[in-house]
Protein backbone atom coordinates (compact mmCIF):
# COMPACT_ATOMS: atom_id res chain seq x y z
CA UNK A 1 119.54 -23.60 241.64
CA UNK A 2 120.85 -24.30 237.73
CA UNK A 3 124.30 -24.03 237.89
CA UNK A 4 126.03 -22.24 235.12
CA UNK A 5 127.08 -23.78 231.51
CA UNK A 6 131.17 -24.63 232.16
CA UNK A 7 132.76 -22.90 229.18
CA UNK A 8 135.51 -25.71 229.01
CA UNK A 9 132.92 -28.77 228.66
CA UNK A 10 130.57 -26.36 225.68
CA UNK A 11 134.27 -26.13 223.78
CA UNK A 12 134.50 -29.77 223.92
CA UNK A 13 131.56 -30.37 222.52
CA UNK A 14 131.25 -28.21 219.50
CA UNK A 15 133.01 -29.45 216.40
CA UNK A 16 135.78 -28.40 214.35
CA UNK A 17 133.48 -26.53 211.68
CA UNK A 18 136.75 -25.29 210.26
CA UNK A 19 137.97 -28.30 209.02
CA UNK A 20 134.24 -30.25 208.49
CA UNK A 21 133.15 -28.13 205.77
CA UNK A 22 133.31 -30.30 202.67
CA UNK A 23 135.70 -28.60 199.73
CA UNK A 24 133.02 -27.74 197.54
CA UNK A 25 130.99 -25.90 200.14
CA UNK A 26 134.95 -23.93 200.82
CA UNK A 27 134.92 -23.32 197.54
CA UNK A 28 131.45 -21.97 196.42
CA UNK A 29 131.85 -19.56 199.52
CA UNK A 30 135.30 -18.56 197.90
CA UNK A 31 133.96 -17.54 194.63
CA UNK A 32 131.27 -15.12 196.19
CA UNK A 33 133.66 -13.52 198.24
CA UNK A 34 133.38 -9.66 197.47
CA UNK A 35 136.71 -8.03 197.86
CA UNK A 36 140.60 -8.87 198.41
CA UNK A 37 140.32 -8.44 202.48
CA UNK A 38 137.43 -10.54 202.47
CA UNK A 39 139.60 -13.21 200.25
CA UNK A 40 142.57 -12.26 202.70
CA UNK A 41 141.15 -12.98 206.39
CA UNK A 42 139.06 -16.67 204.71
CA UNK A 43 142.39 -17.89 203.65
CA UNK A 44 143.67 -16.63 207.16
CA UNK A 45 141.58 -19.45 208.84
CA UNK A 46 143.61 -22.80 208.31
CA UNK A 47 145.27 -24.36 205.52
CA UNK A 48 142.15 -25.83 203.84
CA UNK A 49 140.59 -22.71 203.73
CA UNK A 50 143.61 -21.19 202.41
CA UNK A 51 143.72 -24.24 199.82
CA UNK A 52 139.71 -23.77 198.25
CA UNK A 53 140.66 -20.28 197.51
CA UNK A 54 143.24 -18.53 195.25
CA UNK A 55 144.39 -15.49 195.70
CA UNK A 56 145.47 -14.55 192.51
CA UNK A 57 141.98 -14.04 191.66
CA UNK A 58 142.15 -10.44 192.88
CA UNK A 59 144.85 -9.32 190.61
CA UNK A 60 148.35 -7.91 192.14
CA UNK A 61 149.33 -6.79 195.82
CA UNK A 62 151.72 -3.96 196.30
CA UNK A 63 153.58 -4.60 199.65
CA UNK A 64 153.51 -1.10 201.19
CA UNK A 65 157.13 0.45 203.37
CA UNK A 66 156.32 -0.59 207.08
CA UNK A 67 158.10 0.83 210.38
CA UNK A 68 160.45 -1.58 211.04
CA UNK A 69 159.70 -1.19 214.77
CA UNK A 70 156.08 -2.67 214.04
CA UNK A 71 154.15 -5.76 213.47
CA UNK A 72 151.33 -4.19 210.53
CA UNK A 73 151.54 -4.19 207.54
CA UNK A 74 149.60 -2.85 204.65
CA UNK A 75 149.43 -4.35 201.11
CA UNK A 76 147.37 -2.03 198.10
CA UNK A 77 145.09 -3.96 196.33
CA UNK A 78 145.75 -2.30 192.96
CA UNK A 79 141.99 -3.22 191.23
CA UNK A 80 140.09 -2.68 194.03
CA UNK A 81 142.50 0.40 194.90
CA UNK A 82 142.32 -0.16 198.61
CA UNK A 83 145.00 -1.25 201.30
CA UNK A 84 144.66 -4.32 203.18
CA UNK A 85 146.16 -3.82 207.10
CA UNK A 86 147.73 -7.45 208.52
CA UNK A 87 149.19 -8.00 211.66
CA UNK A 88 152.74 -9.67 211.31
CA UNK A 89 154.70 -10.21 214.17
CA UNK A 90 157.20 -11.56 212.25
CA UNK A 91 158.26 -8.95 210.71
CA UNK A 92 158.97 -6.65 213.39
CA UNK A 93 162.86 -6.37 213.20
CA UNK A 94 163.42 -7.25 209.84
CA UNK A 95 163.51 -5.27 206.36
CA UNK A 96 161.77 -6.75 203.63
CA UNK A 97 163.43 -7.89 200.71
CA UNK A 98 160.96 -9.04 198.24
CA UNK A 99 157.59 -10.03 197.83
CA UNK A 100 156.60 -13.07 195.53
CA UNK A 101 154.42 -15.90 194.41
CA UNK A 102 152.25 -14.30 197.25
CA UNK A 103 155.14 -14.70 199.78
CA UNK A 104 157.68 -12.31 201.67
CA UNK A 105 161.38 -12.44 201.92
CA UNK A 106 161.89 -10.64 205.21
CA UNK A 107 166.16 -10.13 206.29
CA UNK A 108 167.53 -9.36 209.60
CA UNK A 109 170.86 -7.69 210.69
CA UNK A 110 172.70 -10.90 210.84
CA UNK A 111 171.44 -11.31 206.95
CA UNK A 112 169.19 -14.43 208.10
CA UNK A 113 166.31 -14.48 205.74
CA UNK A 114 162.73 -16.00 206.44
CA UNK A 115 160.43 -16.35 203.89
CA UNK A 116 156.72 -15.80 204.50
CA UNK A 117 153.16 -16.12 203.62
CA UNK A 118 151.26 -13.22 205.39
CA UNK A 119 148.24 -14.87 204.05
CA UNK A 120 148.49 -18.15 205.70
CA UNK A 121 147.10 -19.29 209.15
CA UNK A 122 149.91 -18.72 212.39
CA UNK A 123 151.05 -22.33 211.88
CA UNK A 124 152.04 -21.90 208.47
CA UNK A 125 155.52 -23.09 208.13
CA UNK A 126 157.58 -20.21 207.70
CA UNK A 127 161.12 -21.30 205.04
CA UNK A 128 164.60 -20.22 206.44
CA UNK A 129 166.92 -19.29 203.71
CA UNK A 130 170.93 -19.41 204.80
CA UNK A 131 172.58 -16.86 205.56
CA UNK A 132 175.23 -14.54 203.44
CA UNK A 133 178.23 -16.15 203.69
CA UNK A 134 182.21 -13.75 202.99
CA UNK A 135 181.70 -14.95 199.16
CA UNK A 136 178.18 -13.11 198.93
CA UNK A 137 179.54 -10.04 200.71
CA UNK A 138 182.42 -9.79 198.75
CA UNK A 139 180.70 -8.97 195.53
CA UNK A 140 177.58 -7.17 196.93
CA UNK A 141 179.77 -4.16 198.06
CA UNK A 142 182.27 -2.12 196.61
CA UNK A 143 184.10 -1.91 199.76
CA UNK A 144 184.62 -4.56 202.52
CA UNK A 145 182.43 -6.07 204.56
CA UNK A 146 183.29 -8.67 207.25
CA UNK A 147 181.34 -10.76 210.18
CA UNK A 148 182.52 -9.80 213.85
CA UNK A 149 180.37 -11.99 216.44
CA UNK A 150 178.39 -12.86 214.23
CA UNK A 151 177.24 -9.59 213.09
CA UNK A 152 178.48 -7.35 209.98
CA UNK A 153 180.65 -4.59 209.85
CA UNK A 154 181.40 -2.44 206.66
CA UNK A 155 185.14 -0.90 206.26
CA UNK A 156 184.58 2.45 204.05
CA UNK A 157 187.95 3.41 202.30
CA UNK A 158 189.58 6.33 202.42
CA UNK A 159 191.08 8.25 199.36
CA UNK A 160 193.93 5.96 199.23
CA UNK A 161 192.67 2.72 199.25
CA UNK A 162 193.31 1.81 202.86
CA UNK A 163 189.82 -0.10 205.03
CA UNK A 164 188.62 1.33 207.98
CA UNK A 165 190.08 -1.52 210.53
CA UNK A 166 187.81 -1.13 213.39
CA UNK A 167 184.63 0.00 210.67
CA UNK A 168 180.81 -0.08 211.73
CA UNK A 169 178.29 -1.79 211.72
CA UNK A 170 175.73 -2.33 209.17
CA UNK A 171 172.47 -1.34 210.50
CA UNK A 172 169.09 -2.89 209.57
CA UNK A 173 167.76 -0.22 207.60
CA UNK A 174 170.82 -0.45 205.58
CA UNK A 175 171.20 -4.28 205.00
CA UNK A 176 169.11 -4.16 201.36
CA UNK A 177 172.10 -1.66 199.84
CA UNK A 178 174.71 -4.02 200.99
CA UNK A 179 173.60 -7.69 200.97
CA UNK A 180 169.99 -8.61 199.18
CA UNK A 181 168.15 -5.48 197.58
CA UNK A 182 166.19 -7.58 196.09
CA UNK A 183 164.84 -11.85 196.12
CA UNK A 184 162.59 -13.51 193.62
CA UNK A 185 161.03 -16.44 193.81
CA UNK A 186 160.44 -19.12 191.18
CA UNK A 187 157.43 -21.03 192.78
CA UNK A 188 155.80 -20.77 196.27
CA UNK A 189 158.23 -22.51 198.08
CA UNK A 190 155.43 -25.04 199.90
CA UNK A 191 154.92 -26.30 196.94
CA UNK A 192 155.18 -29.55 196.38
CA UNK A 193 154.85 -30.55 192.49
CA UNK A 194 157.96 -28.33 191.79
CA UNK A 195 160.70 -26.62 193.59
CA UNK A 196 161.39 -23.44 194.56
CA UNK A 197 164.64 -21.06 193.55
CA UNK A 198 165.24 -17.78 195.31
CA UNK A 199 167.56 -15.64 193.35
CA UNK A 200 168.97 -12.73 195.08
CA UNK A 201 169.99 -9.30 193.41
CA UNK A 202 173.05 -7.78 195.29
CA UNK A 203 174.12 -4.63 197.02
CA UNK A 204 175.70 -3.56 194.08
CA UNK A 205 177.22 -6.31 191.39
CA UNK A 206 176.76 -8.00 188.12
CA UNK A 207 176.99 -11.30 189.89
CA UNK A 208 173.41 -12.99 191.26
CA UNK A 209 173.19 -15.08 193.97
CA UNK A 210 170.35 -18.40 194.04
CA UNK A 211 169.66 -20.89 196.66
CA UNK A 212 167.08 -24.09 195.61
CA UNK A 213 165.00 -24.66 198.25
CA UNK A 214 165.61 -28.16 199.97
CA UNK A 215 168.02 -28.85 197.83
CA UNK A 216 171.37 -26.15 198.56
CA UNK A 217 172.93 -25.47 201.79
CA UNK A 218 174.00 -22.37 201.21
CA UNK A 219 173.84 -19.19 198.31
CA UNK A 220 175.52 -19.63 195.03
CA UNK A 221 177.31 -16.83 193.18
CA UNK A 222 176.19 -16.91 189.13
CA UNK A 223 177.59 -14.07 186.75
CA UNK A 224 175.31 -12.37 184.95
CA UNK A 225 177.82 -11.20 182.11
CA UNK A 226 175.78 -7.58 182.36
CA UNK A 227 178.07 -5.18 182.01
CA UNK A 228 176.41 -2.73 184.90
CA UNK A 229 175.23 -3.80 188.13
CA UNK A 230 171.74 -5.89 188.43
CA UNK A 231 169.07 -3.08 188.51
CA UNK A 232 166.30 -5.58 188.25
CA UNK A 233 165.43 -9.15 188.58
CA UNK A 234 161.82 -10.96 187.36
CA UNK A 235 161.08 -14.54 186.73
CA UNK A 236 158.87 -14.85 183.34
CA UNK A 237 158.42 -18.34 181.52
CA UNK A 238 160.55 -20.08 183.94
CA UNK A 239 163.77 -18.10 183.76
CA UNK A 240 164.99 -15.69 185.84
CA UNK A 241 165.78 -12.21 183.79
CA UNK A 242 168.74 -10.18 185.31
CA UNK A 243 168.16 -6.22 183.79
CA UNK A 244 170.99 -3.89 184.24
CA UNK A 245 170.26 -0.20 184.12
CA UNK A 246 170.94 -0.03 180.30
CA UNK A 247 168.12 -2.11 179.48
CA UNK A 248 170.73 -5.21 178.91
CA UNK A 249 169.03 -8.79 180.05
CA UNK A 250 170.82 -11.63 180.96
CA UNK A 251 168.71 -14.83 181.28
CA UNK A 252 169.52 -16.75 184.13
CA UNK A 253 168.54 -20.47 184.48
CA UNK A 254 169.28 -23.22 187.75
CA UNK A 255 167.69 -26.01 187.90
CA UNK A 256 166.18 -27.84 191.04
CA UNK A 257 168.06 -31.01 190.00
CA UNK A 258 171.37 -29.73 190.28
CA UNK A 259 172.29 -28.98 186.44
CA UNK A 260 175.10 -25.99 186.30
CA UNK A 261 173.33 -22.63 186.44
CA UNK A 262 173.87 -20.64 183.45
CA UNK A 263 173.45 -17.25 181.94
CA UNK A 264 173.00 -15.74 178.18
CA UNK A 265 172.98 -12.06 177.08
CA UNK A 266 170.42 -11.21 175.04
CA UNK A 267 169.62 -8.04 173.08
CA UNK A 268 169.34 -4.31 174.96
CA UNK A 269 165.85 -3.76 175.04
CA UNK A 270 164.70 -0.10 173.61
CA UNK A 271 162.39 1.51 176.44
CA UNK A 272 159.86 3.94 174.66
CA UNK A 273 161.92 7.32 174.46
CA UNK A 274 160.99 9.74 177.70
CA UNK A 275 159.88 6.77 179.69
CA UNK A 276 161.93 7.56 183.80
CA UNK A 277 162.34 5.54 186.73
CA UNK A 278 161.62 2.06 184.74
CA UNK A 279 161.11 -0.88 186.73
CA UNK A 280 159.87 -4.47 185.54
CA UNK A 281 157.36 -6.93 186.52
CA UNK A 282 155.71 -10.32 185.17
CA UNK A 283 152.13 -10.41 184.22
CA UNK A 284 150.29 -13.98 182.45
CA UNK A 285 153.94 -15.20 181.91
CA UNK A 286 155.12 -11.67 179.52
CA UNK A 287 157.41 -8.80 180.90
CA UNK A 288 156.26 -5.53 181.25
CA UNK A 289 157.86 -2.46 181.70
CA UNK A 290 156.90 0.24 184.09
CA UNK A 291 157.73 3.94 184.24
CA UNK A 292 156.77 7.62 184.08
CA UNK A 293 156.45 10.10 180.97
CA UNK A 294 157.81 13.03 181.90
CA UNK A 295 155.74 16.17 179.38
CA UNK A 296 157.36 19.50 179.74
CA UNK A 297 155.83 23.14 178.81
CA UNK A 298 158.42 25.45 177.97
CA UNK A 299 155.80 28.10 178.31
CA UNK A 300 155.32 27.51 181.86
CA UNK A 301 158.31 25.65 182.63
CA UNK A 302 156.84 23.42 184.19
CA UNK A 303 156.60 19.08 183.73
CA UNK A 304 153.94 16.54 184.62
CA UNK A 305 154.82 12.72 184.81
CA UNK A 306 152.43 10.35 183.33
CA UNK A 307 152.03 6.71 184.70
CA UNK A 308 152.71 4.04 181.87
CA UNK A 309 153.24 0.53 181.17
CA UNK A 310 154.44 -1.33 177.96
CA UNK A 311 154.80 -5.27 177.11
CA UNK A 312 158.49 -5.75 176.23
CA UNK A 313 158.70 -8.37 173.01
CA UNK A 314 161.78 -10.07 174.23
CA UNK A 315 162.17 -12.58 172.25
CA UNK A 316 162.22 -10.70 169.24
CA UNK A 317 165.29 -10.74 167.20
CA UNK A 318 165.20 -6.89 168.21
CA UNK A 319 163.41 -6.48 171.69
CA UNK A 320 161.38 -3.20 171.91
């Protein structure tokens, strides 16, 4: 009687077809892929996969709010207007605080930050950024803030002044309004022909915080000279722009070499009159500005916001 193929000796035999495909092949099937998800679960496969394929080609991803409880996420494919569901166990447990250069900037309670591909195979390396240190907390919140076991504890202040001394703790879902609201990335941080910044925008402050990657071992505290808290931070022709909620920019600059970070004030820029809730992004290496019209009809009395979004000139002697 035949006896049965043994799974274990089949596995042996077949080959690696992941890795024997030649490059061109990889990347011929990469340019007839149809769709972002298709684009998103090839470069899921291994790293050569992920390397004969660019991602970018499918325009922006919008990281959508996750339960923090969970390990899915979704991400809307803005041109193909669809939302792309991932499993990530990483980031059960952990708020995320940013999303750039295709990667994620995903904080715990203890303010430990890991930075992310959620396109990349499971052994993608994953980048540990250090953690807040007193100097970070001291200018991210208007009241104190201090470690206890390892763990942080705000001290809200009464009407006189005086700290809560036994305070409470910060909880996850509140770490982005104390510590990093916001991180953006210079470069992918595996990359190897330049290095990677991450520069943080506080709690609440006019200060910034940066780390190079491989190259600091721990955050560094730049002032912005805004005179409002950081509303905004984008990196756009190699500089980091800090916008305050005046439309005030303060171009920030560290280099990976270790050359003293800077920062220079430029001119307020003049939003388009009625334009709400403005936010920023980068797009082909120019700032844009994004917001809502609000129209209202007196008649009715009644309003209808209107999506828009305008290229900022800002190197114009008079940005508009």
């Amino acid at each position: 009687m035949a006896q049965p193929p043994n799974p274990k000796r089949m596995s042996l035999s077949l080959p690696d077809w992941r890795s024997s495909l030649p490059e061109d092949l990889l990347e011929s099937i990469g340019q007839h892929l149809a769709s972002g998800h298709d684009t998103a679960s090839f470069r899921s496969a291994c790293s050569l996969w992920r390397a004969a394929v660019s991602f970018t080609t499918f325009g922006s991803l919008l990281l959508l709010p996750f339960d923090l409880d969970s390990d899915r996420v979704g991400f809307y494919c803005v041109p193909e207007k669809k939302v792309l569901s991932k499993m990530l166990p990483d980031v059960r447990g952990k708020v995320a605080c940013g999303s750039s250069c295709w990667w994620l900037a995903l904080m715990d309670e203890a303010t430990s930050v890991t930075l992310l591909n959620p396109f990349a195979d499971a052994r993608a390396p994953r980048v540990e950024l250090p953690l807040a240190d007193e100097h970070v907390a001291a200018v991210s919140s208007s009241e104190r803030v201090s470690r206890v076991h390892g763990w942080w504890v705000l001290h809200p202040t009464n009407g006189y002044g005086d700290a809560d001394a036994a305070g409470r703790a910060i909880k996850l879902e509140d770490m982005r309004d104390v510590f990093f609201r916001e991180i953006v990335l210079s470069a992918p941080p595996d990359a190897a022909d330049h290095g990677c910044v991450a520069m943080a925008m506080l709690g609440c402050s006019t200060e910034v915080a940066f780390y190079r990657v491989g190259a600091d071992s721990a955050w560094t505290l730049l002032d912005t000279k805004l005179e409002f808290s950081v509303g905004s931070i984008v990196h756009c022709q190699d500089k980091f722009l800090a916008i305050n909620c005046t439309e005030e920019i303060s171009v920030c600059s560290s280099n990976v070499a270790g050359a003293t970070p800077t920062a220079t004030l430029l001119p307020s820029l003049s939003p388009p009159v009625g334009l709400c809730h403005r936010s920023y992004l980068e797009s082909n290496g120019e700032l844009h500005i994004v917001g809502a019209m609000v129209s209202t009809f007196h008649e009715t009395q009644s309003f209808t916001y209107n999506s828009a979004i305008y290229k900022c000139n800002i190197h114009d002697r008079t940005p508009k």
